[in-house]
C-alpha atoms as a PDB file:
ATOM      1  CA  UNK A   1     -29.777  14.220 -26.285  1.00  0.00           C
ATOM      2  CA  UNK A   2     -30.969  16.797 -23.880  1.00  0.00           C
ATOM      3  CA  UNK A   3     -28.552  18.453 -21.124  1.00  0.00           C
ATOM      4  CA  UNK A   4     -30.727  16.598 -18.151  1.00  0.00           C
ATOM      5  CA  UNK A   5     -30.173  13.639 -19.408  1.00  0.00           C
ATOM      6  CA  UNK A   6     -26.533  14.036 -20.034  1.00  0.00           C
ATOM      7  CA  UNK A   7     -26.335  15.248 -16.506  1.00  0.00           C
ATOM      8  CA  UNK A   8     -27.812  12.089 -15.267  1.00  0.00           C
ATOM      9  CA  UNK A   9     -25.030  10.245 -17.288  1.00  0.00           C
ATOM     10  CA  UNK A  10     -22.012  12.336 -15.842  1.00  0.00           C
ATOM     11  CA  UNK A  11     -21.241  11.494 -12.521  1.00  0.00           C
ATOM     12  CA  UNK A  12     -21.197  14.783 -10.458  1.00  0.00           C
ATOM     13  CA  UNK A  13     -18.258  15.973  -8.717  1.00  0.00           C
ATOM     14  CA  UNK A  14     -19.833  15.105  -5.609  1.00  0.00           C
ATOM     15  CA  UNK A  15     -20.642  11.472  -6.138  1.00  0.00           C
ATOM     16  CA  UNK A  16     -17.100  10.634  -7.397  1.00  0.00           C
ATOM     17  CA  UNK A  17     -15.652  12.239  -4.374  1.00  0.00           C
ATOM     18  CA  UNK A  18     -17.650   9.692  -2.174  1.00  0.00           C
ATOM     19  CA  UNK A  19     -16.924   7.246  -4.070  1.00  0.00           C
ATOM     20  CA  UNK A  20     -13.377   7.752  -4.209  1.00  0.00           C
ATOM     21  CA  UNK A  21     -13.619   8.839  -0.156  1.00  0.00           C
ATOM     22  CA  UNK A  22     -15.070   5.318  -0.067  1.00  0.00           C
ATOM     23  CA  UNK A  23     -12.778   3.414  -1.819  1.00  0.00           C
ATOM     24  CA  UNK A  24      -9.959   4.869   0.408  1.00  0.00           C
ATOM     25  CA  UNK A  25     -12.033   3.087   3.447  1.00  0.00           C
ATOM     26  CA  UNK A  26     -12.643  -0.322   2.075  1.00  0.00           C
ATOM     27  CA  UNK A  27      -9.016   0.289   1.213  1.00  0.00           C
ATOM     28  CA  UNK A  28      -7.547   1.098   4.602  1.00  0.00           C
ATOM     29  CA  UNK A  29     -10.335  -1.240   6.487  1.00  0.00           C
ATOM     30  CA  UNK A  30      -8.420  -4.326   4.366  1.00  0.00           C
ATOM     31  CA  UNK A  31      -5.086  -2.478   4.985  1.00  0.00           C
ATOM     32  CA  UNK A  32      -5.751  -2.473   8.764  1.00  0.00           C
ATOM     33  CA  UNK A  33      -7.227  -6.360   8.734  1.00  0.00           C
ATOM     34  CA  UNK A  34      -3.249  -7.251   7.097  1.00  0.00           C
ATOM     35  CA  UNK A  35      -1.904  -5.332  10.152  1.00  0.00           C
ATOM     36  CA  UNK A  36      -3.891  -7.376  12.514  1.00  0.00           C
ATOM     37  CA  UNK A  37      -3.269 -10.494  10.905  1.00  0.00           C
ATOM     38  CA  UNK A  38      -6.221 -11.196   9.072  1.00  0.00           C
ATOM     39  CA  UNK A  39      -8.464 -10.101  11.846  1.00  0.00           C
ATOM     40  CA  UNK A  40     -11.155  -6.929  11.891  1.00  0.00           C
ATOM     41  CA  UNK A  41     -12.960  -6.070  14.639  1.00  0.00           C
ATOM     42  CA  UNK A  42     -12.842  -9.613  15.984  1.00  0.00           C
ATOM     43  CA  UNK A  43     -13.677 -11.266  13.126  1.00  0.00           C
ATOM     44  CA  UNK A  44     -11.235 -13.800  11.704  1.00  0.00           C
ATOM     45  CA  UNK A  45     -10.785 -13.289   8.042  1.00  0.00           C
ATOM     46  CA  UNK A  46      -7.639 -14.589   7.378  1.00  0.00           C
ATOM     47  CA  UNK A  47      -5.639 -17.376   8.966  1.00  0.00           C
ATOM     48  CA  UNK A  48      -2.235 -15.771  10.829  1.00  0.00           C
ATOM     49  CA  UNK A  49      -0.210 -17.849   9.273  1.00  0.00           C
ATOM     50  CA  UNK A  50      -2.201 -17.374   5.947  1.00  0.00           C
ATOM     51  CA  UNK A  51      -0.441 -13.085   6.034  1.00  0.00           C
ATOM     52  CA  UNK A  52       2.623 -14.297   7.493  1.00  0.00           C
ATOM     53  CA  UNK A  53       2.723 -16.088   4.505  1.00  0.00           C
ATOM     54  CA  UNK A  54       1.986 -13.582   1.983  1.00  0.00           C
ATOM     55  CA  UNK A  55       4.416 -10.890   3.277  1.00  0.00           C
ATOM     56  CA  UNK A  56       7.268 -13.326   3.895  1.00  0.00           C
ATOM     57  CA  UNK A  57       9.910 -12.893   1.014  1.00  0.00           C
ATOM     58  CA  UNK A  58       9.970 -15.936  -1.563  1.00  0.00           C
ATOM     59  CA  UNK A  59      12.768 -14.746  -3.529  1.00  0.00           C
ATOM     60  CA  UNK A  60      16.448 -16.895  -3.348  1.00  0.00           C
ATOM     61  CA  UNK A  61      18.889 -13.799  -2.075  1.00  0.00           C
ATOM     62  CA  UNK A  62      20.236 -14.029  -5.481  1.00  0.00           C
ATOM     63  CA  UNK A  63      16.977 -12.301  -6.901  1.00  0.00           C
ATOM     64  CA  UNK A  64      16.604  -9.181  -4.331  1.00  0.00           C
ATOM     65  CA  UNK A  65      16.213  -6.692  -4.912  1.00  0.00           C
ATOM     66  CA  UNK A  66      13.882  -7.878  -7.425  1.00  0.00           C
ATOM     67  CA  UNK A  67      13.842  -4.709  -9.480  1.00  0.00           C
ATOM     68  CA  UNK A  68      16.498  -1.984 -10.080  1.00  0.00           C
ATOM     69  CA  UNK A  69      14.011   0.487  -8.349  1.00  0.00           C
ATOM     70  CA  UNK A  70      13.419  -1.129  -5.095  1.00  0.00           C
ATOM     71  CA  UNK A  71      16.882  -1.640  -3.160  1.00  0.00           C
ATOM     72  CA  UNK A  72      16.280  -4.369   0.030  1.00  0.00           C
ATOM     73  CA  UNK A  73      13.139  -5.532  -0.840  1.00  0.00           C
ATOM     74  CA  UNK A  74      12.033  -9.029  -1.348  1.00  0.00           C
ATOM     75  CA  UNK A  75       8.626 -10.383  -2.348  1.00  0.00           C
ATOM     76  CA  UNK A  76       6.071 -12.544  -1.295  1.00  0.00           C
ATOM     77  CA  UNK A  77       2.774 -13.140  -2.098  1.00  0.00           C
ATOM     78  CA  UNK A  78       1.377 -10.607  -3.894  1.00  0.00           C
ATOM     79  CA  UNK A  79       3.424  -7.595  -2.121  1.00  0.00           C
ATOM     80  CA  UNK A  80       6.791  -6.484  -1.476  1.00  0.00           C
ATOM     81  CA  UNK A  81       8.895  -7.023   1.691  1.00  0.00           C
ATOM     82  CA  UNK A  82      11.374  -4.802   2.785  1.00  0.00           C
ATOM     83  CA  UNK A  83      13.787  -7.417   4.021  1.00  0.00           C
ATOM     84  CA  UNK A  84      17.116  -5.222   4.260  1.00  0.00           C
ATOM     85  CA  UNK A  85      17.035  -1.725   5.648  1.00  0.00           C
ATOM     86  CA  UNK A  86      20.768  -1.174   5.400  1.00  0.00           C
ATOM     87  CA  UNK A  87      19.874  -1.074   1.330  1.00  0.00           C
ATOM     88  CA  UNK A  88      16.746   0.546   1.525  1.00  0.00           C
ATOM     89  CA  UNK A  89      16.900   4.127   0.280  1.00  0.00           C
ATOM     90  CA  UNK A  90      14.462   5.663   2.871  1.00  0.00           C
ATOM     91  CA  UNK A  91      13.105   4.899   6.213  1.00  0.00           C
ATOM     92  CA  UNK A  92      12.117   1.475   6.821  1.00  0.00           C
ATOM     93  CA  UNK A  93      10.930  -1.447   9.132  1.00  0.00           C
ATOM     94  CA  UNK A  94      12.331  -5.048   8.624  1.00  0.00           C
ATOM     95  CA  UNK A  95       9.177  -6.743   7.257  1.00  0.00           C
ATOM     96  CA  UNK A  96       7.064  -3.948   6.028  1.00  0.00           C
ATOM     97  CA  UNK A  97       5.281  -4.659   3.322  1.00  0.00           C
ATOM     98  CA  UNK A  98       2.480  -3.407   0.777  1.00  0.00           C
ATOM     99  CA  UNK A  99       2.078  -3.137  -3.472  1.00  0.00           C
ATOM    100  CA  UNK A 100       2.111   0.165  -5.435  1.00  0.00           C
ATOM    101  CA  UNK A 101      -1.122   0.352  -7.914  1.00  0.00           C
ATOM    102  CA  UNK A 102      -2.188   1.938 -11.176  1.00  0.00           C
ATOM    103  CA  UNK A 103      -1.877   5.660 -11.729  1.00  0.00           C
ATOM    104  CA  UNK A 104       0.957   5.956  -8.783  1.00  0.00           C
ATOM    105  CA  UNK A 105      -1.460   4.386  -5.661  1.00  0.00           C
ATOM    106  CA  UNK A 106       0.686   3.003  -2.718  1.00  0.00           C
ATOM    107  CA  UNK A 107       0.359   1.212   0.519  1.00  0.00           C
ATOM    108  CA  UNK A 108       3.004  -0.026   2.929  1.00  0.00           C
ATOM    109  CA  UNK A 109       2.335  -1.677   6.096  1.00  0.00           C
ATOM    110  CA  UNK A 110       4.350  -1.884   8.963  1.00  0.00           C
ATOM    111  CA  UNK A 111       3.774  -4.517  11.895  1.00  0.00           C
ATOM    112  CA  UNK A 112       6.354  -3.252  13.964  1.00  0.00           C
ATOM    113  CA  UNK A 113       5.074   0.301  14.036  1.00  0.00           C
ATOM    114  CA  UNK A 114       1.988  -0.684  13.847  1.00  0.00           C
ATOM    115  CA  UNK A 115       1.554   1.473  10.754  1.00  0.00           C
ATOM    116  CA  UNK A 116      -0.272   2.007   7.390  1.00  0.00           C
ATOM    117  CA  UNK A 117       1.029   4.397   4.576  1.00  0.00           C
ATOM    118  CA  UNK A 118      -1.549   4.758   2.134  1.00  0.00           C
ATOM    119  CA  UNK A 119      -0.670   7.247  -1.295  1.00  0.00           C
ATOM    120  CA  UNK A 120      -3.863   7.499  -3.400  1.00  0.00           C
ATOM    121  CA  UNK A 121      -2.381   9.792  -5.739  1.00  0.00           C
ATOM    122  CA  UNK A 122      -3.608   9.268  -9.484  1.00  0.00           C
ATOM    123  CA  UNK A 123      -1.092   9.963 -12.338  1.00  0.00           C
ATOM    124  CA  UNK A 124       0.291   8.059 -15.190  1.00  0.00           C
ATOM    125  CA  UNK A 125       2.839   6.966 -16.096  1.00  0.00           C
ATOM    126  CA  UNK A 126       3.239   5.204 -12.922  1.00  0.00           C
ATOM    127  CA  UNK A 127       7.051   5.734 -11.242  1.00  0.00           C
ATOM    128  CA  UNK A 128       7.413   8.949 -13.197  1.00  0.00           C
ATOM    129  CA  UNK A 129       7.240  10.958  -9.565  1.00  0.00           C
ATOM    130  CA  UNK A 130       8.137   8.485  -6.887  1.00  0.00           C
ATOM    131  CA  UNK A 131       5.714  10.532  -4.421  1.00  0.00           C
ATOM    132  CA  UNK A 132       5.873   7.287  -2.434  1.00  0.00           C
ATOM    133  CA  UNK A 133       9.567   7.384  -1.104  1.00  0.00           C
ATOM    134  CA  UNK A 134       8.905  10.794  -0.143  1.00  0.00           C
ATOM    135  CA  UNK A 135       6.001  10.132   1.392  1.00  0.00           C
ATOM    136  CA  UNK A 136       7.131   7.006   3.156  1.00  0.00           C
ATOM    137  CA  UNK A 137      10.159   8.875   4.497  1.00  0.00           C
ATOM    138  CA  UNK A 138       7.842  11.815   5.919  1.00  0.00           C
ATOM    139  CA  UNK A 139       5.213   9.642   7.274  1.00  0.00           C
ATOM    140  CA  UNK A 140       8.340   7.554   9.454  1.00  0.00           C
ATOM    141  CA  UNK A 141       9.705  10.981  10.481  1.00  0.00           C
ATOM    142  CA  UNK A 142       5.934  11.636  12.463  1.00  0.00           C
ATOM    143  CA  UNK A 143       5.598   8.656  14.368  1.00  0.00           C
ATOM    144  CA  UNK A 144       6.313   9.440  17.931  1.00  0.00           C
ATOM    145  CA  UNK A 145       7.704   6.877  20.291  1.00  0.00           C
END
C-alpha cells in the first residue's frame, strides 16, 4: 500500500476536529431542546410532560443516592436528578439533571438556571478524574444573576 492511499484512509486532523466540533452541536442542540421541554426553535419534538417525565426521579428514597459516588441524586429516565442539594457535594439546582458518557463526557442541565454544562473530555477509565464536579462547581460560580 502506497502512502496516498493510506492518507486517504487516515482521517486528517482537520476532519476529526469538525467532526468532533460537530458532534458537540448536535449534542448541545438536543441538550438545549431538554431545556425547553422538548421544543427547538418552535418545533415540538417532545411532549412536556414526555421530559418532565424522564428527569423526574423514579427511585423509592430508600435507593438515593443510587450510587456511592453521586450524593442527592435520584434517577429517572435515562439521566440523573439531583433531587437533594443539602447532600450534593458541589453546587446544584433542585431538578438538574443530565448522564455522564464514555471516556469521562458529561452534561447537566438546569431548568431553573436555565443552564447547560457540557464536559467533552475523552479519557478512560471513566471516574478516574471527576473533571465534572469541578467543572460543574466553576461553571455555577459564573452565572450572574
Amino acid at each position: 500500500m502506497n502512502l496516498s492511499v493510506i492518507t486517504l484512509l487516515i482521517p486528517s486532523a482537520r476532519m476529526v476536529g469538525v467532526a468532533w466540533y460537530r458532534l458537540c452541536l448536535i449534542i448541545c442542540v438536543f441538550a438545549q431542546m431538554l431545556l425547553n421541554g422538548g421544543e427547538l426553535e418552535g418545533n415540538r419534538i417532545l411532549g412536556p410532560k414526555t421530559v418532565e417525565y424522564m428527569r423526574t426521579n423514579h427511585l423509592p428514597s430508600e435507593l438515593v443516592p443510587y450510587e456511592a459516588t453521586a450524593p442527592g441524586e435520584g434517577y429517572g429516565l435515562g439521566v440523573s436528578v439531583t433531587v437533594d442539594i443539602e447532600q450534593t457535594p458541589f453546587m446544584a439546582s433542585t431538578g438538574n439533571f443530565g448522564w455522564g458518557g464514555m471516556a469521562s463526557t458529561y452534561m447537566r442541565i438546569d431548568p431553573v438556571e436555565n443552564l447547560i454544562i457540557l464536559g467533552m473530555a475523552q479519557f478512560v477509565p471513566i471516574g478516574f478524574h471527576r473533571y465534572h464536579d469541578d467543572l460543574r462547581n466553576l461553571t455555577y460560580q459564573a452565572v450572574i444573576e
